[in-house]
Protein backbone atom coordinates (compact mmCIF):
# COMPACT_ATOMS: atom_id res chain seq x y z
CA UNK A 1 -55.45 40.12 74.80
CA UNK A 2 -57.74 40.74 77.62
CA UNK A 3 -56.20 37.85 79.41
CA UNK A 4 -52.19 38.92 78.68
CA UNK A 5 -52.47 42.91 78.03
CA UNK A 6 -50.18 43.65 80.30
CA UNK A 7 -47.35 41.28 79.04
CA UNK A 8 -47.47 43.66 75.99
CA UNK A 9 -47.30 46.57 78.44
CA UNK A 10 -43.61 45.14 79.77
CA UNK A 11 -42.56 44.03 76.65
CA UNK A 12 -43.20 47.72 75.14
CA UNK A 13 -40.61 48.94 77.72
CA UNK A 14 -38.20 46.10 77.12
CA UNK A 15 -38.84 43.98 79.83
CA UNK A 16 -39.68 40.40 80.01
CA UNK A 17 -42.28 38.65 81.91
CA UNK A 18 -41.00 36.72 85.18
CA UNK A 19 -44.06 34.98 87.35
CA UNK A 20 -41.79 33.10 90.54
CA UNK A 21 -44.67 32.09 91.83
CA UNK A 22 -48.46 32.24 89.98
CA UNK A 23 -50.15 32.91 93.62
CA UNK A 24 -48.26 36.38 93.68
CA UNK A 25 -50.67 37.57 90.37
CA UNK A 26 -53.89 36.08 91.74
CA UNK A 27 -55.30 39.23 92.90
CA UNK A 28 -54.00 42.04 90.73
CA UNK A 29 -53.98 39.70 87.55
CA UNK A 30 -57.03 37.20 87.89
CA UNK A 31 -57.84 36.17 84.56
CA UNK A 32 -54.53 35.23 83.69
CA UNK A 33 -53.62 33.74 87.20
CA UNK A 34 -57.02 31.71 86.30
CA UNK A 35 -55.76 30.90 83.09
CA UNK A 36 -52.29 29.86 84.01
CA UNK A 37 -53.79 27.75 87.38
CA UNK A 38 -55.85 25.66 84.78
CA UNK A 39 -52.75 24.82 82.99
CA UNK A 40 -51.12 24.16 86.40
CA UNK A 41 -48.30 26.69 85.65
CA UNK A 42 -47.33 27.49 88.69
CA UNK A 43 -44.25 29.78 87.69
CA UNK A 44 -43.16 31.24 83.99
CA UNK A 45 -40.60 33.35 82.05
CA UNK A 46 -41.65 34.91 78.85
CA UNK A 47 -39.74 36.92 76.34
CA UNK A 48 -41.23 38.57 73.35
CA UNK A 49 -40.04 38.09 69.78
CA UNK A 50 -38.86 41.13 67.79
CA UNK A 51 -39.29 40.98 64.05
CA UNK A 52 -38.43 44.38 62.39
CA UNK A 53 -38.21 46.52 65.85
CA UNK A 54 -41.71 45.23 66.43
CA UNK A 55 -42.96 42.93 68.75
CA UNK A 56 -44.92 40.33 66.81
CA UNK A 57 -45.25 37.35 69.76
CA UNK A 58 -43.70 36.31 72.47
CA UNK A 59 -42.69 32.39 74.01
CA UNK A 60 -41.42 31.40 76.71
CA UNK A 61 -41.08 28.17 79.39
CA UNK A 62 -43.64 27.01 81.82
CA UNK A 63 -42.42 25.74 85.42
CA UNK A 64 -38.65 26.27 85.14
CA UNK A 65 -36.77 25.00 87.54
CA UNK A 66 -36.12 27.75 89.99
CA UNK A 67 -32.67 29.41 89.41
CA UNK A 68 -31.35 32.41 87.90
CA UNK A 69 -34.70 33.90 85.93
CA UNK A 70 -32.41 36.86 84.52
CA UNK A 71 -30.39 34.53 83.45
CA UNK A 72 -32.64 32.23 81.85
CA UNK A 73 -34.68 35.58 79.70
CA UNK A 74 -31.10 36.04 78.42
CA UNK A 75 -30.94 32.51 77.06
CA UNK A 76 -34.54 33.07 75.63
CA UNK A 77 -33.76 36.04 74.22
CA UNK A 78 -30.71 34.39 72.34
CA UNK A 79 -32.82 31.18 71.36
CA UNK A 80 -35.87 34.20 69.79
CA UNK A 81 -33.06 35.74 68.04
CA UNK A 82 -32.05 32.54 66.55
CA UNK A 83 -35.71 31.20 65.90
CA UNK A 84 -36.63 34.75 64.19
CA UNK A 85 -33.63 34.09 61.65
CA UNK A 86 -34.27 31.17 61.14
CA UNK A 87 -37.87 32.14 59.90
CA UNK A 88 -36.42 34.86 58.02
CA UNK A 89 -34.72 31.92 56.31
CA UNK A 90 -37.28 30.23 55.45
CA UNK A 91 -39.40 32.82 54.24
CA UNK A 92 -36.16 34.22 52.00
CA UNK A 93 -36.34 30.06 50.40
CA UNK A 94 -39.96 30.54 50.23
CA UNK A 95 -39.64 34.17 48.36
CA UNK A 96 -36.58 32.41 46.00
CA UNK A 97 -38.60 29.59 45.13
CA UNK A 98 -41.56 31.85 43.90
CA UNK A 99 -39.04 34.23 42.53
CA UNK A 100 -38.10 30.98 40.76
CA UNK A 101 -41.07 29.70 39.66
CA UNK A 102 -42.36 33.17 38.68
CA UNK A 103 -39.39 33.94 36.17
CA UNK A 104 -40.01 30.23 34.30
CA UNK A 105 -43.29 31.42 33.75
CA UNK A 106 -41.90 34.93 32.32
CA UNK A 107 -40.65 33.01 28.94
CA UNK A 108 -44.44 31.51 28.62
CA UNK A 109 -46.02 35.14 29.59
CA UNK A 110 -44.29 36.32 26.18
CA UNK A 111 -47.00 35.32 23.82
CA UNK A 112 -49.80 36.92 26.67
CA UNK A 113 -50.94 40.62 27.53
CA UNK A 114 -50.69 39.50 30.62
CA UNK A 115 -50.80 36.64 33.28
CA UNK A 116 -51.91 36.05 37.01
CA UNK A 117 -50.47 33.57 39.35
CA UNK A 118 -53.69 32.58 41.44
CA UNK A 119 -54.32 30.79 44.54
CA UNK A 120 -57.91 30.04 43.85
CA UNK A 121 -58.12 28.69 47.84
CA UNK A 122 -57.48 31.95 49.21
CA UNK A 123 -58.04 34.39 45.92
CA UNK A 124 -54.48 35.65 46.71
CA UNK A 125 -52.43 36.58 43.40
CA UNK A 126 -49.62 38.06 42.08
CA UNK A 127 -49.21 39.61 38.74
CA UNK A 128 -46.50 37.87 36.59
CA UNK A 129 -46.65 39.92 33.60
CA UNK A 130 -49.12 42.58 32.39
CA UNK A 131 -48.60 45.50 29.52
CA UNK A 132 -49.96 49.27 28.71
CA UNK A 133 -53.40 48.05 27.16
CA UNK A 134 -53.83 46.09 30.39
CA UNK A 135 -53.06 48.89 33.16
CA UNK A 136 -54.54 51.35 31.84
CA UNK A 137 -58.09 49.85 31.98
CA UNK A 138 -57.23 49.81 35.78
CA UNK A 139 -57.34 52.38 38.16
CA UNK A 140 -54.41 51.63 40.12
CA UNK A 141 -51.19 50.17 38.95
CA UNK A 142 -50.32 46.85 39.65
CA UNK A 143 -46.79 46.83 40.16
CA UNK A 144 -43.30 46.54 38.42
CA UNK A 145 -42.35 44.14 36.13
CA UNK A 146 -40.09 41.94 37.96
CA UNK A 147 -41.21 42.77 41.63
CA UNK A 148 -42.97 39.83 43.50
CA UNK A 149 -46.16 41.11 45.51
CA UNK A 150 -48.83 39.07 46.43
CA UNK A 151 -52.05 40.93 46.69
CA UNK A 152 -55.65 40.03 47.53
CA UNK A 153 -58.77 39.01 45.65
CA UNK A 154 -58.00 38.21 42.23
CA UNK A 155 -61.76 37.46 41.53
CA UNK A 156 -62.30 41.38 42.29
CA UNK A 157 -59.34 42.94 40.54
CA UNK A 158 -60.59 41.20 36.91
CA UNK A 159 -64.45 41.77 37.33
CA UNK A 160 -63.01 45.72 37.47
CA UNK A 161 -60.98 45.00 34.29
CA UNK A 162 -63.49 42.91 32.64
CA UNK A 163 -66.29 45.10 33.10
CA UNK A 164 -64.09 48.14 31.56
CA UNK A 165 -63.21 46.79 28.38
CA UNK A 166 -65.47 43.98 27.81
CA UNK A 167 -68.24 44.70 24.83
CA UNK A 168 -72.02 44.76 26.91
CA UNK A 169 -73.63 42.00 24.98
CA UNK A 170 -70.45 39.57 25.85
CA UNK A 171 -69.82 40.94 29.27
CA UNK A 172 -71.89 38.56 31.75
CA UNK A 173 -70.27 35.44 30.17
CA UNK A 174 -67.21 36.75 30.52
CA UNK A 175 -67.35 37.13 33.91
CA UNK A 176 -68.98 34.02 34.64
CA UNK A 177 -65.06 32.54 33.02
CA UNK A 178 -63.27 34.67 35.38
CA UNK A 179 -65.44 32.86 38.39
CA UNK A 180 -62.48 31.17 40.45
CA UNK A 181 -65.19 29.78 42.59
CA UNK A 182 -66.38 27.22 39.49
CA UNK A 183 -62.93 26.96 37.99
CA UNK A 184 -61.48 23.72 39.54
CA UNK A 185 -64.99 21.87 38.30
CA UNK A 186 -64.60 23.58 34.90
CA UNK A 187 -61.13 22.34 34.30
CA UNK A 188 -61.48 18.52 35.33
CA UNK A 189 -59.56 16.57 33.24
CA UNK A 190 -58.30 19.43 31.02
CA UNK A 191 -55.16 21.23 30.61
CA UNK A 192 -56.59 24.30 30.21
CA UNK A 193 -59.90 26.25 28.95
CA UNK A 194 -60.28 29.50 27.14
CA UNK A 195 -62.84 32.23 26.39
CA UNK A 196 -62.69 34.75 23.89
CA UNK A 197 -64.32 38.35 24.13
CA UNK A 198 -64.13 41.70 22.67
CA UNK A 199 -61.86 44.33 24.36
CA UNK A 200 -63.39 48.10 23.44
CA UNK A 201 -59.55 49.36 22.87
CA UNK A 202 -57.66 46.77 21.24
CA UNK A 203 -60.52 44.55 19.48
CA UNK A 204 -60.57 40.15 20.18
CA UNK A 205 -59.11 38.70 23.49
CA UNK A 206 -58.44 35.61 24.68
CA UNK A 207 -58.38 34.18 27.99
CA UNK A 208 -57.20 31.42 29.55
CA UNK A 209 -56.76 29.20 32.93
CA UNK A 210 -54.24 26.82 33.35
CA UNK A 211 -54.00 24.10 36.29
CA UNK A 212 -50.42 24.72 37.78
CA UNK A 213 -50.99 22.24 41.02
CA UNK A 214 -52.92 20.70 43.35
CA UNK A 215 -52.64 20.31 47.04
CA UNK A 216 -52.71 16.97 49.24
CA UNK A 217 -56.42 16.59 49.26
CA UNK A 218 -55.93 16.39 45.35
CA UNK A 219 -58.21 19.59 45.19
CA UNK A 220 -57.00 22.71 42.58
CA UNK A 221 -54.12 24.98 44.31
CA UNK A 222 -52.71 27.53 41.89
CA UNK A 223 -53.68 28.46 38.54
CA UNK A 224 -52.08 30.68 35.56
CA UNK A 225 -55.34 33.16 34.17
CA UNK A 226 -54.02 34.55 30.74
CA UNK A 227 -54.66 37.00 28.08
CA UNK A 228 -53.60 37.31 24.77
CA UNK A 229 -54.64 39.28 21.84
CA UNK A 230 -56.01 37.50 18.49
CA UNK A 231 -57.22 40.53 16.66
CA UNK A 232 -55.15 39.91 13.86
CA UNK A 233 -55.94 35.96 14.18
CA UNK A 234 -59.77 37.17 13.58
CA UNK A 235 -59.62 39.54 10.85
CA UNK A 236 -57.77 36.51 9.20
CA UNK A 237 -60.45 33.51 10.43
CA UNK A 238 -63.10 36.07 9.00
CA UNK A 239 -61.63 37.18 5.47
CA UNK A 240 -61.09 33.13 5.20
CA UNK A 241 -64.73 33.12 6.33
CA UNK A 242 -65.45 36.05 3.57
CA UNK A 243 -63.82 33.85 0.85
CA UNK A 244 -65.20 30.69 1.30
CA UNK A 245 -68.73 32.28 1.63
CA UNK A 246 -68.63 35.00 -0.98
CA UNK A 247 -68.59 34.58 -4.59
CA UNK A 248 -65.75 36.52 -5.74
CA UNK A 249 -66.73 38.36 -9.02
CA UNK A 250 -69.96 39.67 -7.53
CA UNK A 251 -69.29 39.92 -3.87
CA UNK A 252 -72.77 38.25 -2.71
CA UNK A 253 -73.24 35.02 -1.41
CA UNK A 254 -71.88 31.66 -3.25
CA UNK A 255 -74.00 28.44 -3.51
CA UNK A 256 -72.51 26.65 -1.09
CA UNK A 257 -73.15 29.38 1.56
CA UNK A 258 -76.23 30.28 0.32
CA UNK A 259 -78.06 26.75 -0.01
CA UNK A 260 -77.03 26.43 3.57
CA UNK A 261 -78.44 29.72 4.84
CA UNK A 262 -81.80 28.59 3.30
CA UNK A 263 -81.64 24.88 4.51
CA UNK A 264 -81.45 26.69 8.07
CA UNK A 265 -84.73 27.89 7.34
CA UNK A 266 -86.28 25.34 6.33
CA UNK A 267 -85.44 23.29 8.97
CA UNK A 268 -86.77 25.81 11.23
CA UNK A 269 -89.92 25.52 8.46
CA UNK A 270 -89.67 29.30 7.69
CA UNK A 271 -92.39 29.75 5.06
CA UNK A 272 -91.10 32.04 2.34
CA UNK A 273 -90.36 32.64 -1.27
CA UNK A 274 -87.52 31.29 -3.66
CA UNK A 275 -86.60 32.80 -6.94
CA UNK A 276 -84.71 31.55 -9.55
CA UNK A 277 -83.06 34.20 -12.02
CA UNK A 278 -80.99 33.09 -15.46
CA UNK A 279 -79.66 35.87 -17.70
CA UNK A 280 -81.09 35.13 -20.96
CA UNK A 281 -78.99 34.40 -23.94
CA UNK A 282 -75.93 34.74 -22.06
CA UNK A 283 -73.90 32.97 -24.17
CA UNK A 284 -74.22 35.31 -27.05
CA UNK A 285 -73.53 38.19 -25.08
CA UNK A 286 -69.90 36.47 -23.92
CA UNK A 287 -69.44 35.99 -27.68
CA UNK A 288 -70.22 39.02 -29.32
CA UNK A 289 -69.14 41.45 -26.55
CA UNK A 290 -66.33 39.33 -24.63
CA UNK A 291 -66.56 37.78 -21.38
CA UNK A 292 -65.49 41.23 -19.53
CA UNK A 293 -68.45 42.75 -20.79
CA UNK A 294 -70.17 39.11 -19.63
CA UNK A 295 -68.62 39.89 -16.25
CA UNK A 296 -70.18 43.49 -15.38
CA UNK A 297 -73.46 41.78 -16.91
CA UNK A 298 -73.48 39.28 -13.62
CA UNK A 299 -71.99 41.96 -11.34
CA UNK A 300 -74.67 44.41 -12.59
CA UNK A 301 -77.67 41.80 -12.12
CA UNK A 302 -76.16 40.88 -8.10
CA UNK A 303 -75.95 44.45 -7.94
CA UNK A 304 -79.58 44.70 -9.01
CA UNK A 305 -80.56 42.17 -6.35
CA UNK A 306 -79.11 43.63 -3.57
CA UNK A 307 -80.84 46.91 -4.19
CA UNK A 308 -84.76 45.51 -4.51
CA UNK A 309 -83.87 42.99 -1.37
CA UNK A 310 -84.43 43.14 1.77
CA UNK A 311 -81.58 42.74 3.98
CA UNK A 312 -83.02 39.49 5.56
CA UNK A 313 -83.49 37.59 1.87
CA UNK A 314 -80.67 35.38 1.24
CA UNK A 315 -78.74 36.35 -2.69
CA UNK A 316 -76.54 33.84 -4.25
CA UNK A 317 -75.32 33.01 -6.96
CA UNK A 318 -75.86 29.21 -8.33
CA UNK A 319 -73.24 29.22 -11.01
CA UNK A 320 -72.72 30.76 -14.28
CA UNK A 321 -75.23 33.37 -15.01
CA UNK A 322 -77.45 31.59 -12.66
CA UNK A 323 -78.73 33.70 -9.11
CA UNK A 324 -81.26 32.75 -6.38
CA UNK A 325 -83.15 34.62 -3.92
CA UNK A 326 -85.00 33.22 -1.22
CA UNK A 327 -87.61 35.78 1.09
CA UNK A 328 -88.10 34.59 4.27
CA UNK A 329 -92.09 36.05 5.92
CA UNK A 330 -92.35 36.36 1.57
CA UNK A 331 -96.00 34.45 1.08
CA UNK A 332 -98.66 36.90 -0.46
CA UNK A 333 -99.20 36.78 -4.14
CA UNK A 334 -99.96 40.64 -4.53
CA UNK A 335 -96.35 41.14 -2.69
CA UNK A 336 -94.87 38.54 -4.73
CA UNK A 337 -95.97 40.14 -7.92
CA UNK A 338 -94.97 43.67 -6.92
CA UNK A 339 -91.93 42.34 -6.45
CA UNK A 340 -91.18 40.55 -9.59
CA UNK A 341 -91.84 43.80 -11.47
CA UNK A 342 -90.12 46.23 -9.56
CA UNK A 343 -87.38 43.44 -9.87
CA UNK A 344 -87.70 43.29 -14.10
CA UNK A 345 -87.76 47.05 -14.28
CA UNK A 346 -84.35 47.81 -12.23
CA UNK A 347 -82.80 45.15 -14.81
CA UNK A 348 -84.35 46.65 -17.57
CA UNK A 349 -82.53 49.79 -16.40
CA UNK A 350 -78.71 48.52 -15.97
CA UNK A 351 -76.57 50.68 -18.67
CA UNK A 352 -73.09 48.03 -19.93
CA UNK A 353 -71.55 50.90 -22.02
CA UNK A 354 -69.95 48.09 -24.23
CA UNK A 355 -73.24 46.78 -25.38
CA UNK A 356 -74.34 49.64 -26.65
CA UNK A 357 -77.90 50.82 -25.17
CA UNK A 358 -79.07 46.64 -25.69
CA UNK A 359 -80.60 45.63 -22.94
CA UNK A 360 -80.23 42.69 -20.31
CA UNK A 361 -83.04 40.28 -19.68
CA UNK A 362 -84.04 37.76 -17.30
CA UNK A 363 -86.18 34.89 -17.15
CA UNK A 364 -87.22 33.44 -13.53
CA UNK A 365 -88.96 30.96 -11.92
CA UNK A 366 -90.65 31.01 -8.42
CA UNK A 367 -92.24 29.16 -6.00
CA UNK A 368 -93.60 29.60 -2.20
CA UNK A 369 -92.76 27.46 0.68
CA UNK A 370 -95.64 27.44 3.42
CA UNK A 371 -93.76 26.07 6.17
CA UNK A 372 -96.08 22.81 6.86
CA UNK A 373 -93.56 20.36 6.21
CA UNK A 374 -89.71 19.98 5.75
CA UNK A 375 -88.34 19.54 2.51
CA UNK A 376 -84.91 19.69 1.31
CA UNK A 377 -83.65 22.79 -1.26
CA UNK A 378 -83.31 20.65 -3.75
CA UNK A 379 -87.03 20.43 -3.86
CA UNK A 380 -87.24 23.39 -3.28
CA UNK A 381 -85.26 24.52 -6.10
CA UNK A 382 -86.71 21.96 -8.60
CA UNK A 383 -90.29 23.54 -8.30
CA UNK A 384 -89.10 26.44 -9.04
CA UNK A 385 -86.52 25.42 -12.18
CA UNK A 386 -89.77 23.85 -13.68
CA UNK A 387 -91.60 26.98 -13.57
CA UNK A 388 -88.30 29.09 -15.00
CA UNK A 389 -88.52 26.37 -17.91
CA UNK A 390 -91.83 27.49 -18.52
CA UNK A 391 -90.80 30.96 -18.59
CA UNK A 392 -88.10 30.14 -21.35
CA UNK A 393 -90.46 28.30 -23.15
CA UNK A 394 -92.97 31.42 -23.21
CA UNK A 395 -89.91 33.22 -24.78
CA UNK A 396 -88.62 31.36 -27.33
C-alpha cells in the first residue's frame, strides 16, 4: 500500500487511475513510477472492483494503445462488473454444493448430539448439527440449525467444550482425541476411530472422526468429529457385566469372576491368604427346613463375609454351599487367626427364624500364598480343600 495509496485515494472518490505517460508521476509518485519503470509500463488505466459498495481490488491494462482512456475505464468498468458476477457465481455453486453436502450429512447427524464439518488443513469448521446438552456447555452459541457458517479453529472451540463437561481423571486423553494436528496419522487405513468419556451432565459420550476426503497430495482434507450419547448403552454393557460376574442369590462374586480376580494376583505374585468355607450338613438343613430356608442360610453366610472383609479381599461363591475368600497383604498367623474367629463368631450369630434358634456352622480350610513363585488357583485351592478335609474329619 505504500507503493499504490493513492490509487485507493481516487478510487474512494470514484475515479479511476489514468497514467498517459509514467514520466509525468516520477517526481510526485516515485516509488510507484520506480515500480511501474521496472515493469517497463510506460502508461496504465486502472479501475477498482466494487464488491458490496466496497472497494475490494482493482485491475486494469498495462501499455494501452493510446486512444480514448475515458473510454477504455468505461469498458473496464463493464468487464469488473461482469468478472465480480461472475465470482458471485461461483461462490453461490460453491455455497450450494456445501449446502448440499451439508444436508446429506443431516440424515447421518440423527443418531449424534452433534457433528463438525472440519478442515483439519486450516482448522476452519462449520457446525452441521448440535443440540441443548451441547450449547449449553458453551459460552456462545454456535448458530442455527440449518444456517451454513464457517468459523475458525475447531481445535479451540472443543478443548472449551471438552474441558467443561469432561470427568478430570478422563480429561487429558480426551483432549489428546480431539488433537486435529495427529488425526490424519491416527486414522491411516481406518474408516473411522472413536473415544468414549464421561460428560458431567448427561453421563457416557462417544466421539468420533470420520475421513470425508483427501486432497491431491493424497494428504487428509475434511473430516466429520461426532458425538453421541451411550448412557443407556452402558448401564446395559454393565448390568450384563453385573450378571455374568455376580452370583445371583447372594449378590457377591460367582466362581468364574472370582477365580479370575485371584489368578490376577497371582500372576502379579500377590502373597496373601485363601479360605475355603462349606456350610456343614447342608443337606439336612434343605431337607428338614426346605430349600428357602437353605437359601437365606447361603445369603446369610455371603452376608457374613462381606461384613468381616475387607473391601480389597475377593468373596465368591464356588457352588452349592461352597464360598471362598482370598486376602490379598493377608500373611501373619496372629492376623490370620483373629480372623478366623471373629469370622466363626458372626456365623455363630446369624438368626434363620425358620430353624428355630439352631445354629449354622462352618467348616474351612486355609492356606497362605507367599508370593515366591506362580502357581495356578487350582493349587491354590487344593491346599487349602485338603486342610478343610481335615477340618471335617475333626468333626465327624
Amino acid at each position: 500500500m505504500d507503493i499504490i495509496d493513492w490509487w485507493y485515494e481516487a478510487f474512494s472518490k470514484g475515479e479511476s487511475i489514468i497514467i498517459t505517460d509514467v514520466e509525468e508521476i516520477r517526481e510526485e509518485h516515485c516509488i510507484s513510477y520506480n515500480m511501474l519503470k521496472a515493469q517497463n509500463v510506460k502508461n496504465v488505466v486502472v479501475c477498482p472492483l466494487y464488491y458490496k459498495n466496497e472497494i475490494k481490488g482493482f485491475f486494469g491494462v498495462d501499455n494501452p494503445p493510446k486512444s480514448d482512456y475515458r473510454g477504455l475505464t468505461t469498458f473496464l468498468d463493464m468487464v469488473g462488473t461482469l468478472l465480480v458476477s461472475f465470482l458471485k457465481l461461483r461462490n453461490s455453486f460453491i455455497k450450494s454444493n456445501n449446502m448440499a453436502k451439508l444436508r446429506s450429512y443431516s440424515s447421518l447427524s440423527k443418531i449424534y448430539e452433534a457433528m463438525h464439518y472440519i478442515n483439519v488443513q486450516t482448522g476452519r469448521y462449520h457446525v452441521v448439527k448440535t443440540t441443548v446438552q451441547f450449547t449449553r456447555n458453551l459460552e456462545k452459541y454456535v448458530g442455527n440449525m440449518g444456517e451454513y457458517e464457517i468459523r475458525d479453529d475447531f481445535y479451540g472451540h472443543i478443548k472449551h467444550f471438552t474441558e467443561k463437561v469432561c470427568i478430570e481423571s478422563q480429561l487429558e486423553e480426551a483432549l489428546e482425541f480431539i488433537d486435529i494436528r495427529t488425526l490424519e496419522e491416527r486414522l491411516q487405513g481406518k474408516i473411522s476411530i472413536t473415544h468414549e468419556f464421561k460428560d458431567k451432565r448427561i453421563g457416557w459420550c462417544r466421539s468420533r472422526f470420520i475421513p470425508v476426503d483427501y486432497d491431491e497430495n493424497g494428504s487428509l482434507l475434511h473430516v466429520l468429529y461426532c458425538i453421541e450419547s451411550i448412557d443407556e448403552e452402558k448401564k446395559r454393557e454393565n448390568r450384563l457385566l453385573y450378571l455374568a460376574q455376580t452370583d445371583l442369590m447372594t449378590g457377591i462374586c460367582n466362581r468364574g469372576s472370582g477365580e479370575c480376580r485371584i489368578s490376577a494376583y497371582l500372576k502379579e505374585r500377590k502373597a496373601g491368604l485363601l479360605c475355603l468355607i462349606d456350610c456343614d450338613k447342608f443337606k439336612s438343613i434343605n431337607d428338614t427346613y426346605g430349600h428357602a430356608v437353605g437359601d437365606k442360610v447361603l445369603i446369610a453366610i455371603a452376608e457374613t463375609l462381606q461384613k468381616v472383609c475387607r473391601d480389597k479381599d475377593v468373596i465368591f461363591r464356588l457352588g452349592g454351599d461352597e464360598f471362598a475368600i482370598f486376602m490379598p497383604g493377608m500373611m501373619e498367623q496372629k492376623a490370620a487367626e483373629k480372623f478366623f474367629a471373629r469370622l466363626f463368631e458372626n456365623i455363630r450369630q446369624i438368626d434363620i427364624e425358620e430353624m428355630q434358634g439352631k445354629s449354622i456352622e462352618i467348616s474351612m480350610g486355609a492356606c497362605f500364598y507367599e508370593g515366591t513363585e506362580e502357581v495356578s488357583f487350582d493349587q491354590l485351592y487344593k491346599n487349602a480343600d485338603s486342610v478343610m478335609y481335615q477340618s471335617k474329619e475333626k468333626r465327624l
